[in-house]
Protein backbone atom coordinates (compact mmCIF):
# COMPACT_ATOMS: atom_id res chain seq x y z
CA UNK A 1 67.56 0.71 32.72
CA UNK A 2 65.83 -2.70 32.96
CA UNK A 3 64.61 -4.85 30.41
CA UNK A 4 61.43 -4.64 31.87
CA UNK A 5 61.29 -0.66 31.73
CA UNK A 6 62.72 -0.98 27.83
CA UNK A 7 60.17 -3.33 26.74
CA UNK A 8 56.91 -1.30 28.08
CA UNK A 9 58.93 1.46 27.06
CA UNK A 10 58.70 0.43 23.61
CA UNK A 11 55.43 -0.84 23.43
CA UNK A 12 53.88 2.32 25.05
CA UNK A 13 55.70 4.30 23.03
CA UNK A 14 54.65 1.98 19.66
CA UNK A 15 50.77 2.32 21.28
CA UNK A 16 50.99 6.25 21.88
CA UNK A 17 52.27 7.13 18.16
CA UNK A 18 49.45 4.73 16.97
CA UNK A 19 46.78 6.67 18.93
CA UNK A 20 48.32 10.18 17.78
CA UNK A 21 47.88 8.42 14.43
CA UNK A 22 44.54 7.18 14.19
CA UNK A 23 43.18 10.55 16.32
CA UNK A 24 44.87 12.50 13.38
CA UNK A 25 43.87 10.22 10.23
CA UNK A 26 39.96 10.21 11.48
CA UNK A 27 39.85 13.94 11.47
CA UNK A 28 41.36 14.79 8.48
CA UNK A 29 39.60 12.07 6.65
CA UNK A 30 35.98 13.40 8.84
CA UNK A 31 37.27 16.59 7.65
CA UNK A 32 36.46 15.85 4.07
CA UNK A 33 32.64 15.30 4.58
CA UNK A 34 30.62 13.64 1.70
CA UNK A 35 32.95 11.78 -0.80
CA UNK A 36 32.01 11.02 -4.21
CA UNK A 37 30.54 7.77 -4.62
CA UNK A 38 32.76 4.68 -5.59
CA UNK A 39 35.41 6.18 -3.08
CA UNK A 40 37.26 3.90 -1.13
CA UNK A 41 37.64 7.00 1.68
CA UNK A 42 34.03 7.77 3.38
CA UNK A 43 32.85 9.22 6.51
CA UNK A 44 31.46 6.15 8.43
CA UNK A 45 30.02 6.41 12.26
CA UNK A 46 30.20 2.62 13.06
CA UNK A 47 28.05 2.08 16.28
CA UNK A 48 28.76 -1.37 16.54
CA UNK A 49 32.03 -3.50 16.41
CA UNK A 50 34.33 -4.88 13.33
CA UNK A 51 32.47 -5.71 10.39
CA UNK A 52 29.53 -2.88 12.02
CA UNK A 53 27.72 -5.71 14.21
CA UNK A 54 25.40 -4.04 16.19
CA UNK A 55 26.41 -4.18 20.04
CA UNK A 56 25.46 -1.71 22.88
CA UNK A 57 27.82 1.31 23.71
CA UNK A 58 28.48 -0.09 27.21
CA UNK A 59 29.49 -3.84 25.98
CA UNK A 60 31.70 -2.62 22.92
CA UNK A 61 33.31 -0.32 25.99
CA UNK A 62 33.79 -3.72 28.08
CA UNK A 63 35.26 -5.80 25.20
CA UNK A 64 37.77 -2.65 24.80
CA UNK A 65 38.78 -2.63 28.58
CA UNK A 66 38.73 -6.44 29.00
CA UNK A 67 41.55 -6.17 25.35
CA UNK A 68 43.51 -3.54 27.15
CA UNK A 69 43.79 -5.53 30.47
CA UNK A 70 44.84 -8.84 28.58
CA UNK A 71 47.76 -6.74 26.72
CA UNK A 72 48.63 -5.06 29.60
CA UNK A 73 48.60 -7.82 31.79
CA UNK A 74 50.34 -9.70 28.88
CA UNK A 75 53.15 -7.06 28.06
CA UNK A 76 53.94 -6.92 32.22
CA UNK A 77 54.37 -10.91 32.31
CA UNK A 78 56.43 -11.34 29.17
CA UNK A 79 58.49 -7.68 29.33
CA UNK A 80 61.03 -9.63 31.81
CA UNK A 81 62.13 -11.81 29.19
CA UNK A 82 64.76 -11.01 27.01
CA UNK A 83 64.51 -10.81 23.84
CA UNK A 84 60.92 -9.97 23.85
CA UNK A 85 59.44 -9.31 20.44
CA UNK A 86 55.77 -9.42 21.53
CA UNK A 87 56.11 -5.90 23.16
CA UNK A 88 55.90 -4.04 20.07
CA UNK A 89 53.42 -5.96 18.63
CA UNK A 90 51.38 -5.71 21.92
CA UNK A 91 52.16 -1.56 21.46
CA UNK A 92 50.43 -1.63 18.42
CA UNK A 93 47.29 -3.58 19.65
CA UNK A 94 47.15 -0.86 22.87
CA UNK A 95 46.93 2.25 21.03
CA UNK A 96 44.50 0.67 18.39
CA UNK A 97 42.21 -0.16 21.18
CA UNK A 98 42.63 3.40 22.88
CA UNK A 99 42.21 5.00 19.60
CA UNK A 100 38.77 3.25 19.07
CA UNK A 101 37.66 3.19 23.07
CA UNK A 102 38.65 7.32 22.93
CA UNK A 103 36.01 7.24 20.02
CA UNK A 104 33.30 5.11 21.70
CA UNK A 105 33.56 7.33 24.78
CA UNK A 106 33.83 10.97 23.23
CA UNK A 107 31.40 10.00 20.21
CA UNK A 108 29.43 7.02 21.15
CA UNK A 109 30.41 5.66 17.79
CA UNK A 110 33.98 4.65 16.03
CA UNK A 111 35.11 6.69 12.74
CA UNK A 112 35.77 4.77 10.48
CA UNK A 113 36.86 6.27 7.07
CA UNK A 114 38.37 3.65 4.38
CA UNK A 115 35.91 1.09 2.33
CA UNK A 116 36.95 -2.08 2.09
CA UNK A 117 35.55 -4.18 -0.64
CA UNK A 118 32.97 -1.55 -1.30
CA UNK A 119 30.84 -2.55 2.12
CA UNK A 120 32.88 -2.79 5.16
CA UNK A 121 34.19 0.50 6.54
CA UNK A 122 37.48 0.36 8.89
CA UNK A 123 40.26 2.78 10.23
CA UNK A 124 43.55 2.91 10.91
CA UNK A 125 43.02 1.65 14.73
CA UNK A 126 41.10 -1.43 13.54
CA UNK A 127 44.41 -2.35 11.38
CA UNK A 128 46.85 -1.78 14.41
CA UNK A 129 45.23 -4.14 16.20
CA UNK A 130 44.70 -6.80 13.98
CA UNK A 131 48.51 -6.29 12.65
CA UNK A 132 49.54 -6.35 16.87
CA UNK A 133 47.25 -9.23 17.33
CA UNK A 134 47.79 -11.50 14.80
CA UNK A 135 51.30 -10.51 15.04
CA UNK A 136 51.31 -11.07 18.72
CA UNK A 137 49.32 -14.77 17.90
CA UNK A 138 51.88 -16.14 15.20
CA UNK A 139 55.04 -15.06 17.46
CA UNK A 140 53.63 -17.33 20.34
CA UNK A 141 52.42 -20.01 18.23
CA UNK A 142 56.41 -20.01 16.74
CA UNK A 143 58.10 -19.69 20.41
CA UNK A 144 55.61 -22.88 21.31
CA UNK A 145 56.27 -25.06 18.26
CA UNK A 146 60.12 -24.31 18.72
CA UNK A 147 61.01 -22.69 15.75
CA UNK A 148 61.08 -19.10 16.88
């Protein structure tokens, strides 16, 4: 087995258990309906993107497919090098932005179920990719500055 084929191993692996994840945590959370209020767990349809800024369906859809490409086309250029710690951290990113894509395209909208700072609703997708991307950003800023 190549390094290639273990590193998108790994990160397709990473970005399929994150999907299975977020698909799982949004309908037991949707599950629950109304919450009381002051609960930091709601039932949120966010039509727009991060912080619920209105866009259209079709350009939050683009923005999703342009991420995937860049990570995929990322994970494919860097997955010959060895060691490659970006691969996980580009897993992550992937199945965050299939979990919320698979949303937009099924629902038209994104669940999003946990309150954060009592106005800004998010899920567990939205975490996996900012953990995979700034994850992904401070491992390349390292490897450039030569301490990583």
């Amino acid at each position: 087995m190549g390094v290639r084929f273990r590193h998108i191993s790994t990160a397709l692996l990473l970005s399929a258990v994150v999907f299975v994840m977020d698909a799982w945590t949004k309908a037991v959370f949707f599950a629950w309906g109304e919450t009381d209020p002051g609960s930091f767990i709601i039932a949120h349809k966010n039509y727009g993107i991060s912080f619920n800024i209105p866009l259209p369906l079709w350009l939050t859809v683009i923005i999703a497919v342009a991420a995937l490409a860049w990570a995929m086309y990322t994970l494919w250029k860097l997955s010959a090098q060895t060691p490659i710690m970006t691969a996980p951290l580009l897993g992550i990113f992937i199945g965050g932005v299939l979990g919320n894509l698979t949303d937009r395209l099924v629902f038209g909208y994104v669940h999003d179920w946990l309150l954060l700072f009592g106005r800004s609703a998010v899920n567990l997708a939205d975490g996996a990719i900012l953990l995979g991307l700034i994850g992904y950003i401070l491992l390349t800023q390292r490897k450039k500055s030569g301490t990583g």
